[in-house]
Protein backbone atom coordinates (compact mmCIF):
# COMPACT_ATOMS: atom_id res chain seq x y z
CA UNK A 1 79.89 7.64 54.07
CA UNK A 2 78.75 4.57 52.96
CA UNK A 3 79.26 2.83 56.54
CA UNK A 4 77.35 5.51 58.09
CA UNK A 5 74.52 5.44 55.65
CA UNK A 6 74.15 1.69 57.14
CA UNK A 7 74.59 2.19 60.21
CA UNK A 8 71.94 4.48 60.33
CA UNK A 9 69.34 2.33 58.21
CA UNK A 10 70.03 -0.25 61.06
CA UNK A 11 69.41 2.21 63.60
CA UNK A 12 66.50 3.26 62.47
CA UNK A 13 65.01 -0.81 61.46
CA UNK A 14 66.03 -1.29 64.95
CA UNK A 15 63.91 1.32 66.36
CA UNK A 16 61.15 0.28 64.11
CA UNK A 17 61.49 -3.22 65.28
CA UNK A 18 60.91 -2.35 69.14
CA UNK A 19 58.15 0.51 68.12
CA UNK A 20 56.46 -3.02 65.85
CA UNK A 21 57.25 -5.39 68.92
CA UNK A 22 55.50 -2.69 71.50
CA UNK A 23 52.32 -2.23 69.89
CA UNK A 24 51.84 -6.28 69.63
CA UNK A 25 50.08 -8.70 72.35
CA UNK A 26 52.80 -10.94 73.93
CA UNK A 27 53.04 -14.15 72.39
CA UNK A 28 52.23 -16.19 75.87
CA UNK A 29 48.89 -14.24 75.63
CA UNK A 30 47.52 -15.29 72.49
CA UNK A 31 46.92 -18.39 70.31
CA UNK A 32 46.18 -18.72 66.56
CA UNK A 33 44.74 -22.09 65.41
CA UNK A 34 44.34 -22.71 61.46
CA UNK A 35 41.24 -24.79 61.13
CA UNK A 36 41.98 -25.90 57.39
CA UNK A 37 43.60 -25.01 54.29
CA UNK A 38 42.31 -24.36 51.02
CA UNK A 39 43.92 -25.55 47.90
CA UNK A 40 45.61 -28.29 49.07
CA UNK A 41 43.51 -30.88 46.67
CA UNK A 42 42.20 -30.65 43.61
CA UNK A 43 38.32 -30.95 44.54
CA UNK A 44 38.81 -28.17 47.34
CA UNK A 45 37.66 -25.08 47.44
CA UNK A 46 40.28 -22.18 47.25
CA UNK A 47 40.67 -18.57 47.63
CA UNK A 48 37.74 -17.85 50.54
CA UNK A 49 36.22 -15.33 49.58
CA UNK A 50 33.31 -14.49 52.42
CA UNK A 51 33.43 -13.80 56.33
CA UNK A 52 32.42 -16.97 58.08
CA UNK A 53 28.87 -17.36 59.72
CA UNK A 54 29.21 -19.69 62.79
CA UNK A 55 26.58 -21.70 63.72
CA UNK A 56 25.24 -22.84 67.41
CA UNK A 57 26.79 -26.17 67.26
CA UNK A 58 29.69 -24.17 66.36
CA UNK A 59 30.05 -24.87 62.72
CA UNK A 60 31.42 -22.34 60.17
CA UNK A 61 30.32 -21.97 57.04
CA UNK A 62 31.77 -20.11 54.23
CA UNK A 63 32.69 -19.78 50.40
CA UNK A 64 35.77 -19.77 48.23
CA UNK A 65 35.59 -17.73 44.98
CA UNK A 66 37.53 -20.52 43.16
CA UNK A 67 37.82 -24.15 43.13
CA UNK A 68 35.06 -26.90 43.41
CA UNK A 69 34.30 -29.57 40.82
CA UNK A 70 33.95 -26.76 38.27
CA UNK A 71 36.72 -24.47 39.53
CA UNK A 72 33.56 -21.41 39.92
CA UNK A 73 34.04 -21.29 43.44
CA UNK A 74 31.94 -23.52 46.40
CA UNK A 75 30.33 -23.34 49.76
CA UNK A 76 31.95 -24.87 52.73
CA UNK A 77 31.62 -26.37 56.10
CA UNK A 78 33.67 -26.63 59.06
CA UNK A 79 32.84 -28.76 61.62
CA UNK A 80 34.71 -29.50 64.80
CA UNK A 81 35.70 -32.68 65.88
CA UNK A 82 36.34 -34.58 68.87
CA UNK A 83 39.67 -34.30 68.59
CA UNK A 84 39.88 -30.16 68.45
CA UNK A 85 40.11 -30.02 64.62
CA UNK A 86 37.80 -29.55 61.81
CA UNK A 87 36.64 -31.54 59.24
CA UNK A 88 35.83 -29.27 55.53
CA UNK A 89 32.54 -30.37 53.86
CA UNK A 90 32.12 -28.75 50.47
CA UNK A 91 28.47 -27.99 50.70
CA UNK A 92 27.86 -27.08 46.96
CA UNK A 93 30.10 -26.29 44.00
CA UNK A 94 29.07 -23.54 41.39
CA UNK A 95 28.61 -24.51 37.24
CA UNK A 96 28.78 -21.20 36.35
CA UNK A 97 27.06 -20.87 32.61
CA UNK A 98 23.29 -19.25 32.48
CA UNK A 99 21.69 -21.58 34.69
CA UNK A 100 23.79 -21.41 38.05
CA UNK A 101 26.05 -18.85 39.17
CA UNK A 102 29.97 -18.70 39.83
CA UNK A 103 32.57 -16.79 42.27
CA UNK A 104 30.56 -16.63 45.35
CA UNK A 105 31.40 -13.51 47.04
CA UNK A 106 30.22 -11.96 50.32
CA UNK A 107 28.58 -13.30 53.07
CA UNK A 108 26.09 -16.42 54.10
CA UNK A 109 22.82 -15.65 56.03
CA UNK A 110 21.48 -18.93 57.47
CA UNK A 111 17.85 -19.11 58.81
CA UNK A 112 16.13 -21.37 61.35
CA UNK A 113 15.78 -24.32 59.76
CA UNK A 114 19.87 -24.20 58.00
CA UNK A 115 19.15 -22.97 55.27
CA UNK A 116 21.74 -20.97 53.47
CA UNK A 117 21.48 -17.61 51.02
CA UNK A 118 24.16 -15.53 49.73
CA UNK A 119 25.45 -13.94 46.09
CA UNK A 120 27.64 -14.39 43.18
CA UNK A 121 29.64 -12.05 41.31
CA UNK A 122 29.12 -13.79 37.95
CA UNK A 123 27.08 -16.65 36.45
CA UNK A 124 23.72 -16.44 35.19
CA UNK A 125 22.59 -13.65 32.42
CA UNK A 126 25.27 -12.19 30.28
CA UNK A 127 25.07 -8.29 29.49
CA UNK A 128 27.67 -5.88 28.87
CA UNK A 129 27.23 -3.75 32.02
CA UNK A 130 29.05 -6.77 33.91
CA UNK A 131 32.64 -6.76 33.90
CA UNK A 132 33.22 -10.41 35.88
CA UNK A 133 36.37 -12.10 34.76
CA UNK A 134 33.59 -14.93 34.37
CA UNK A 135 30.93 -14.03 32.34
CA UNK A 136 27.05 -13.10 34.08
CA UNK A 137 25.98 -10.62 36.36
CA UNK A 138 25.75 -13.24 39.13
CA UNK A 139 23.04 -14.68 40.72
CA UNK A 140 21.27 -14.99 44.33
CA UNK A 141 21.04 -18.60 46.18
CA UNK A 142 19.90 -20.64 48.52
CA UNK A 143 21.37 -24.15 49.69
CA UNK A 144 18.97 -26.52 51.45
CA UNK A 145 20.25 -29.52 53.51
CA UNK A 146 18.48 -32.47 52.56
CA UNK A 147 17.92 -35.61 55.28
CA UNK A 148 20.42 -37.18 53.16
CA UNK A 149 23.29 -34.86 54.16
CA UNK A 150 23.54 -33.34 50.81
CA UNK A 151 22.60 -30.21 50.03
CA UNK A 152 19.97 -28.96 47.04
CA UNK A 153 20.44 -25.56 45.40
CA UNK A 154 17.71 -22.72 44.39
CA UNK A 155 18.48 -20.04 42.41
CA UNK A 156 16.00 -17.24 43.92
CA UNK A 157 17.00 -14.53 41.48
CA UNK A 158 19.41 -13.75 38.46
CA UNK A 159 20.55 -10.21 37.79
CA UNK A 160 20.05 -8.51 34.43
CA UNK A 161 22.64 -5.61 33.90
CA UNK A 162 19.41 -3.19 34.32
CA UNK A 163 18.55 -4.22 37.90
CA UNK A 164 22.12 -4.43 38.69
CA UNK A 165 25.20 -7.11 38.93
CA UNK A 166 28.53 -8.08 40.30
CA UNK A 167 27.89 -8.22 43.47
CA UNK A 168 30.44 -7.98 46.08
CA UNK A 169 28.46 -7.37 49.15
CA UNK A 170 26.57 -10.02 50.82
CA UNK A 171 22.80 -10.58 52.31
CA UNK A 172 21.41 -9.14 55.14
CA UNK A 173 17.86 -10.01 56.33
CA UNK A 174 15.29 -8.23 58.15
CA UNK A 175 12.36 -9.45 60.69
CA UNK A 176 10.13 -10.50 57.79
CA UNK A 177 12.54 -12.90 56.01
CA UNK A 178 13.50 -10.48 53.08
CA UNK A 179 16.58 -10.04 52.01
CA UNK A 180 18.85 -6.70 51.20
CA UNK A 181 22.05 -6.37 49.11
CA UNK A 182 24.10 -4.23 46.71
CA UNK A 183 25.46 -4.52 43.28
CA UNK A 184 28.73 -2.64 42.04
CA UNK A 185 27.05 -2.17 38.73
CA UNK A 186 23.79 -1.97 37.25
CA UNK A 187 20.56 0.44 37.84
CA UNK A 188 19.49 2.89 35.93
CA UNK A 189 23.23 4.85 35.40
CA UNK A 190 25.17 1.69 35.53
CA UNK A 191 26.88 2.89 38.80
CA UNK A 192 25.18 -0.18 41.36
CA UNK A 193 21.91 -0.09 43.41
CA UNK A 194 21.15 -1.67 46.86
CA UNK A 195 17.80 -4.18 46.38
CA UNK A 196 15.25 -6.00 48.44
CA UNK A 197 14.51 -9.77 47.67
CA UNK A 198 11.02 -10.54 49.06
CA UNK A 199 9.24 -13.49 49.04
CA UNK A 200 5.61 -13.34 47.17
CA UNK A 201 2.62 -15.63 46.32
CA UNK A 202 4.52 -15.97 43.10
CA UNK A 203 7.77 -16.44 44.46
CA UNK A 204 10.71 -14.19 45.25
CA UNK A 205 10.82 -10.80 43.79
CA UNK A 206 13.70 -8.57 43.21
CA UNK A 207 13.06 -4.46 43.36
CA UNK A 208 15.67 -1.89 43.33
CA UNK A 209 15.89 0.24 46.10
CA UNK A 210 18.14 2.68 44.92
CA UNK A 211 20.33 3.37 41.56
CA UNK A 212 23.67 5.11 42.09
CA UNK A 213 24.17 8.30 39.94
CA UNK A 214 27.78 9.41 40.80
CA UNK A 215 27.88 12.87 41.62
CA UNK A 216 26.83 13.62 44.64
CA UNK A 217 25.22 10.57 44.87
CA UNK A 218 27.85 8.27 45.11
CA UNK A 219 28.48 5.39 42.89
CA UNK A 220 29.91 1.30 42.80
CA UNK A 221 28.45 0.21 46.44
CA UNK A 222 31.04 -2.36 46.65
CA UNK A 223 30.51 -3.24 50.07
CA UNK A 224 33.33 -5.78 49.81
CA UNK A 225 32.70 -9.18 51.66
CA UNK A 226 30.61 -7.63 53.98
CA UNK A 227 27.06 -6.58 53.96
CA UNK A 228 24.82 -3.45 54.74
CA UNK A 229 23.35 -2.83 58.00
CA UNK A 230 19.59 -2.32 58.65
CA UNK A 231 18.86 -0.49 62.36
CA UNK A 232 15.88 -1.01 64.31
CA UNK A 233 13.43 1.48 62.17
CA UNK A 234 14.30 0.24 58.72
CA UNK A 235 17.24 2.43 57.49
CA UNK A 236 19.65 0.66 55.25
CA UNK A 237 23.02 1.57 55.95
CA UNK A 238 26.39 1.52 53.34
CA UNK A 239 28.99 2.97 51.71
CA UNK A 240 29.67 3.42 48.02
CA UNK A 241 33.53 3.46 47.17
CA UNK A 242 33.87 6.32 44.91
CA UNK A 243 31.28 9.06 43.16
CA UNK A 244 29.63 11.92 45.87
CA UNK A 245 30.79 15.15 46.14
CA UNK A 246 34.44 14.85 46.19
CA UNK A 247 34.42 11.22 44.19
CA UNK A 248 35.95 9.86 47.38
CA UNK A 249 33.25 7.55 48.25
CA UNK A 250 30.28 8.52 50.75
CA UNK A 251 28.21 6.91 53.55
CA UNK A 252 24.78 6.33 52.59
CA UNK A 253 21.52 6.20 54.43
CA UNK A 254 18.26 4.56 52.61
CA UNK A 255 15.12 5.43 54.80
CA UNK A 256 11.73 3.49 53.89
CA UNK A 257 8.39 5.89 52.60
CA UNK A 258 5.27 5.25 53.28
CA UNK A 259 4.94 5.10 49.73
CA UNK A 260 6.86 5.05 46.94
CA UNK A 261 10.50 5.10 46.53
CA UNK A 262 12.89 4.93 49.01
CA UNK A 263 14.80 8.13 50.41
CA UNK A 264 18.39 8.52 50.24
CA UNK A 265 20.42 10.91 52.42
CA UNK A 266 24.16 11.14 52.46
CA UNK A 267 25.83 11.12 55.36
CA UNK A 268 29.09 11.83 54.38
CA UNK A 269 30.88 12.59 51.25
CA UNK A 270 34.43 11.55 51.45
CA UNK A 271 37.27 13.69 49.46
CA UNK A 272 40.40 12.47 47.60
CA UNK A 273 42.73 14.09 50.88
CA UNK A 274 44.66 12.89 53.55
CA UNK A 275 41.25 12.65 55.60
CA UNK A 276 40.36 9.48 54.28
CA UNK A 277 38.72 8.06 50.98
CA UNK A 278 37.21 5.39 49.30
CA UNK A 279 35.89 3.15 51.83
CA UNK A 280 35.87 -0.69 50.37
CA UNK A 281 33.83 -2.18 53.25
CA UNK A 282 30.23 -1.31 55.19
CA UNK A 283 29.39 0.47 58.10
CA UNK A 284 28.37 -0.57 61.77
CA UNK A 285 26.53 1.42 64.20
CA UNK A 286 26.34 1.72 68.09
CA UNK A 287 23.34 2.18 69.91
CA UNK A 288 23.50 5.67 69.81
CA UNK A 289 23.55 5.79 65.89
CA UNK A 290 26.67 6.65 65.34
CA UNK A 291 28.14 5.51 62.31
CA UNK A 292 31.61 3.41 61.92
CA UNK A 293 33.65 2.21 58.94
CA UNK A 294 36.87 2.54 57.17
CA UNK A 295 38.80 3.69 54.25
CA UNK A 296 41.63 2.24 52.65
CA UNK A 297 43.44 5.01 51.02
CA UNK A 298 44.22 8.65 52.98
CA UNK A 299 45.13 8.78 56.29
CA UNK A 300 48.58 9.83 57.41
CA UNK A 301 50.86 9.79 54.80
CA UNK A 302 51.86 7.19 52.87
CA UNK A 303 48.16 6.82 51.82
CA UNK A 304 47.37 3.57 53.71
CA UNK A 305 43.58 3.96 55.19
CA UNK A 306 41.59 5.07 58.09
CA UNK A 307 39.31 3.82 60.74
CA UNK A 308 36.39 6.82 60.87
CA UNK A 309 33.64 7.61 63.42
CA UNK A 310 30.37 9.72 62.01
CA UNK A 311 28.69 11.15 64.92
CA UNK A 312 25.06 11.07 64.89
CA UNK A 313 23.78 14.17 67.40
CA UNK A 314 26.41 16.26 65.62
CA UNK A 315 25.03 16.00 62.24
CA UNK A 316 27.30 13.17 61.42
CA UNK A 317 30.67 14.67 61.82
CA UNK A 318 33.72 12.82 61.17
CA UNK A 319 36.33 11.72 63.68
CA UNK A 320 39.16 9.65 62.49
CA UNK A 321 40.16 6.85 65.17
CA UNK A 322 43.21 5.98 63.41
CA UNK A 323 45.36 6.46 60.66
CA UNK A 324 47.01 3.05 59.53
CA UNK A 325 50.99 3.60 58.09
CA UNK A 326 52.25 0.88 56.15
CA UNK A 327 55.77 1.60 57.32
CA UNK A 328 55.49 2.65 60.92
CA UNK A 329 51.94 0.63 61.79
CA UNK A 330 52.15 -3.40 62.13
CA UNK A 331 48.57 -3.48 60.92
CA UNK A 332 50.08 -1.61 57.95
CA UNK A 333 47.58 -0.67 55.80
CA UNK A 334 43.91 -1.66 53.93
CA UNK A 335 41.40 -1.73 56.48
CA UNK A 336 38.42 -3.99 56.45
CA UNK A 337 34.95 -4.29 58.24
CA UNK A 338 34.86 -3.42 62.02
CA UNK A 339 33.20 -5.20 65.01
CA UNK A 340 32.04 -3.58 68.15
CA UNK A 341 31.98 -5.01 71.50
CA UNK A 342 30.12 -4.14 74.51
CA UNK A 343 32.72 -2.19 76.04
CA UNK A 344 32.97 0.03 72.69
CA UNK A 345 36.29 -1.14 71.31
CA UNK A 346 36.78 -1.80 68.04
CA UNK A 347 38.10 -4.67 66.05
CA UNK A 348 38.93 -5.07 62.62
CA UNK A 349 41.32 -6.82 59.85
CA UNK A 350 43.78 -5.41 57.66
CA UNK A 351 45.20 -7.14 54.35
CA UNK A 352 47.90 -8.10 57.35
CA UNK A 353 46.99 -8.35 60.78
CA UNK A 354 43.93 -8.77 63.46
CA UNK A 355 44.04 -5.03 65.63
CA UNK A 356 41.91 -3.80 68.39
CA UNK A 357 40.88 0.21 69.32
CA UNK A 358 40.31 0.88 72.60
CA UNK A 359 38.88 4.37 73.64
CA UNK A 360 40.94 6.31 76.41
CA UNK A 361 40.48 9.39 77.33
CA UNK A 362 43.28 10.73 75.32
CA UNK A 363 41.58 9.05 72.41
CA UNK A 364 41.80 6.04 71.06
CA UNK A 365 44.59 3.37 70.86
CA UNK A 366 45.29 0.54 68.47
CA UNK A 367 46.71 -3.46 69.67
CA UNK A 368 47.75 -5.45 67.02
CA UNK A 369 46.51 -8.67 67.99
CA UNK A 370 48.03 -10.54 65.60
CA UNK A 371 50.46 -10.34 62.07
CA UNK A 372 49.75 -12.52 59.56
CA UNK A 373 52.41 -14.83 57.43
CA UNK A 374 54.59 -16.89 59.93
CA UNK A 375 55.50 -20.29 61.03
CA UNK A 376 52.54 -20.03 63.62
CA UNK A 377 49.61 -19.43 60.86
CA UNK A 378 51.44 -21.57 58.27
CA UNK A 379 52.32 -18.71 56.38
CA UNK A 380 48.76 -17.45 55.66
CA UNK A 381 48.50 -13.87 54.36
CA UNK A 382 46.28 -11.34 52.53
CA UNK A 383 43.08 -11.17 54.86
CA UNK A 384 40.76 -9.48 52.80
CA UNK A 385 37.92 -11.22 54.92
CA UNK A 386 36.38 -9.26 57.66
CA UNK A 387 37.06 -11.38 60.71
CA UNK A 388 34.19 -12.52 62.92
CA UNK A 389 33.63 -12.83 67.03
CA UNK A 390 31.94 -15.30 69.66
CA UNK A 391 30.66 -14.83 72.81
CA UNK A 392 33.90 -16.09 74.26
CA UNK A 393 35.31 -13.24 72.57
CA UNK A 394 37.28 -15.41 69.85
CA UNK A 395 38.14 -14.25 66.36
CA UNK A 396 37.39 -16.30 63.21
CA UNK A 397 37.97 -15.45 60.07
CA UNK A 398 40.01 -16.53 56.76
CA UNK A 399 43.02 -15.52 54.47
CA UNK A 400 42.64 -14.97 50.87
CA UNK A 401 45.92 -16.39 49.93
CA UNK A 402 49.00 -18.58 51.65
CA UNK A 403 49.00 -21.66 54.01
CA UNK A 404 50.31 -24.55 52.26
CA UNK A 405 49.36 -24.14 48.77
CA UNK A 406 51.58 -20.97 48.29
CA UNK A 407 51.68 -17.52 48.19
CA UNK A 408 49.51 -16.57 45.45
CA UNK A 409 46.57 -19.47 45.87
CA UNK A 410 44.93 -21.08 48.83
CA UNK A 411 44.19 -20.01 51.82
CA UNK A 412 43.15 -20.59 55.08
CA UNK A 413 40.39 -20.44 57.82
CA UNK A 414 42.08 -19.56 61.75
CA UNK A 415 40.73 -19.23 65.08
CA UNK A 416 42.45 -16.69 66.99
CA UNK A 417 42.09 -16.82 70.81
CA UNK A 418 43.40 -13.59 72.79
C-alpha cells in the first residue's frame, strides 16, 4: 500500500511538472537580467518597496522601505552604464522622527524638470489612529536634484490621524500639477480617505476627498504599491480592500461636483465567496471604460486570487479572467497590479512569477512569463511590486525579498526581456 501511495504521488508531481512546464515561455525565448541587489551593504537600501518609474534616459528610480543611513527606508537610482549594468545611487535616506518621514511606500511621480514626489507610511505626527510599526502617520515628499548632484528634500504635507495616514498607495497627478492619493486609515470613521494635494499662493494644501465608512461604503483603500487612476473627465478610480456590502472589498468611483463634495459611486461590491475578494492593488481602465483589477483571495479553490474585468456598458458587470491556484497554476497565487497593452492583453505579477492574458475567443489564456527564485534571478522571490513596461515591451520591476542577502531581507531590481 505504501509503494502504491508513492507511486501515485509521483505520478501525479509528474503530471504537474509537464502541466507547470507547458504553461511557461521556453527558456531560449526569454531573458531575465538583475540590475542590482539590495542589502548587500550596510548603507544600501533594502526591501524595495515601490514599482519603478523609468525615466527617458532610461533611469529607474525607486524606494526601499528599509535601510539607508537611518535604516527608515531611501530613494534610489539606477542608472545604466556603458558596460550594460547599473550603477545604484541612493538619492535620499529617511530620519524618520516628527520632522521627516520613514518607510517609503508606493510609487514615485517625477515631473519635467526631475523632480520627485511620493509617500510614507510612517514618520511625521504621531496619533493613535496610525498603526505603523514606526511611529507617524507618514508624510508626503518631494526630492529636488540640485546642480551639485545631490538631492534636497521638501516635506509638502504631514498627515494627522484626522485627515488620514499610513499610506500604502502612491501619487498620481493630474494636468494641473496636483496630486491624488489614499490613506489606509484616517478620515472621519478612521477607515482611510483618497485626498488631493494642490499647490496654493500659500503653499500646498491637503483636502480630503472622501472618508471611508465601511458598510457599503467600503473601507482601508490600501491600494498597495500602486496608485489610483484618474480618466480623461476627472473620475478617480480605486479599490478599498475590505468594508462594502459583503465586506469583501469594492471598486470605487470618485466623480468631481461642480461644487462641493465629491461623489462616490460603487462600482462593485465584492463578497467573501469563491468569486473573488479583497482586492490589495488598484484598478486600470481601457478606452472603453471598462474597469480591471485583481483580488488576492477567492477564485477557484484553494482561495488564491483572481484577475476581474467590470464592464462598463453593462452596468459594470463582473467577468473573472482567471482564477490563480497555488497548486495547479505556476503564477500560484496573490495577484498584483495589471498593465494593458495595445493589443488588450494583460500583464501582471504575482508574489511568484511575471504572467501574461491574452484574449481568444474561447476566453482568455494565461503565459507565465517567468517564475521567480532560481539560479537565473539569483534567487530573488516575493514580488509584491507591480512590474512596469517600455515601449520595447520590456518588464521592470523588483522583488521584496532574496538575491544575495537571503531569503527574508534584500531584494532585487530585474529586467525581464520576452
Amino acid at each position: 500500500m505504501r509503494n502504491q501511495a508513492a507511486r501515485f504521488l509521483a505520478q501525479c508531481a509528474a503530471t504537474l511538472a509537464t502541466l507547470m512546464l507547458s504553461l511557461i515561455l521556453p527558456a531560449s525565448a526569454q531573458t531575465i537580467k538583475v540590475l542590482h541587489d539590495f542589502g548587500v551593504t550596510s548603507s544600501d537600501g533594502n526591501l524595495p518597496s515601490s514599482s519603478l518609474l523609468k525615466d527617458s534616459a532610461g533611469n529607474l528610480y525607486g524606494m526601499t522601505s528599509l535601510g539607508g543611513a537611518h535604516n527608515f527606508g531611501t530613494v534610489f537610482r539606477l542608472s545604466p552604464t556603458s558596460t550594460g549594468s547599473f550603477k545604484e545611487t541612493i538619492l535620499y535616506s529617511f530620519k524618520g522622527g516628527s520632522a521627516d518621514g520613514a518607510l517609503p511606500e508606493g510609487s514615485l511621480v517625477q515631473d519635467s524638470a526631475g523632480n520627485l514626489y511620493g509617500v510614507t507610511e510612517a514618520g511625521g505626527i504621531h496619533a493613535t489612529v496610525c498603526t505603523a510599526p514606526t511611529p507617524g502617520c507618514g508624510v508626503i515628499f518631494k526630492l529636488t536634484p540640485t546642480t551639485t548632484g545631490s538631492w534636497t528634500e521638501t516635506v509638502l504635507h504631514r498627515f494627522t490621524g484626522t485627515d488620514g495616514g499610513n499610506s500604502f498607495a502612491g501619487l498620481v497627478r493630474d494636468s494641473k500639477g496636483s496630486f491624488y492619493g489614499a490613506t489606509s486609515v484616517g478620515g472621519s470613521a478612521g477607515l482611510g480617505t483618497v485626498y488631493k494635494l494642490s499647490l496654493t499662493s500659500a503653499g500646498w494644501k491637503e483636502s480630503i476627498l472622501h472618508s471611508f465608512t465601511g458598510n457599503p461604503d467600503g473601507a482601508e483603500p490600501l491600494i498597495f504599491q500602486s496608485a489610483l487612476t484618474l480618466d480623461g473627465l476627472g473620475n478617480i478610480y480605486g479599490t478599498t480592500y475590505t468594508g462594502g456590502a459583503g465586506d469583501g472589498g469594492t471598486v470605487f468611483e470618485l466623480i468631481p461636483q461642480t461644487s462641493g463634495a465629491w461623489k462616490e459611486k460603487i462600482l462593485f461590491n465584492f463578497q467573501r465567496t469563491a468569486d473573488g475578494f479583497e482586492p490589495l492593488t488598484g484598478v486600470i481602465l481601457d478606452k472603453s471604460g471598462n474597469v480591471y483589477g485583481t483580488t488576492v483571495l477567492g477564485g477557484t479553490q484553494p482561495s488564491s486570487g483572481t484577475v476581474f474585468e467590470l464592464t462598463a456598458a453593462n452596468g459594470y458587470a463582473k467577468t473573472i479572467l482567471h482564477n490563480f491556484n497555488i497548486f495547479t497554476d505556476p503564477a500560484k497565487e496573490t495577484p498584483h497590479g495589471l498593465i494593458l497593452d495595445a493589443s488588450g492583453n494583460l500583464y501582471g505579477t504575482t508574489e511568484y512569477a511575471l504572467y501574461k492574458l491574452t484574449h481568444e475567443s474561447s476566453g482568455w489564456s494565461e503565459t507565465v512569463l517567468w517564475v521567480f527564485g532560481n539560479s537565473q534571478d539569483g534567487g530573488a522571490n516575493t514580488v509584491y511590486e507591480p512590474a512596469i513596461m517600455d515601449a520595447q515591451g520590456h518588464f521592470w520591476g523588483a522583488t521584496l525579498w532574496g538575491g544575495p542577502a537571503g531569503a527574508t531581507t534584500g531584494g532585487t531590481a530585474w529586467e525581464f526581456i520576452p
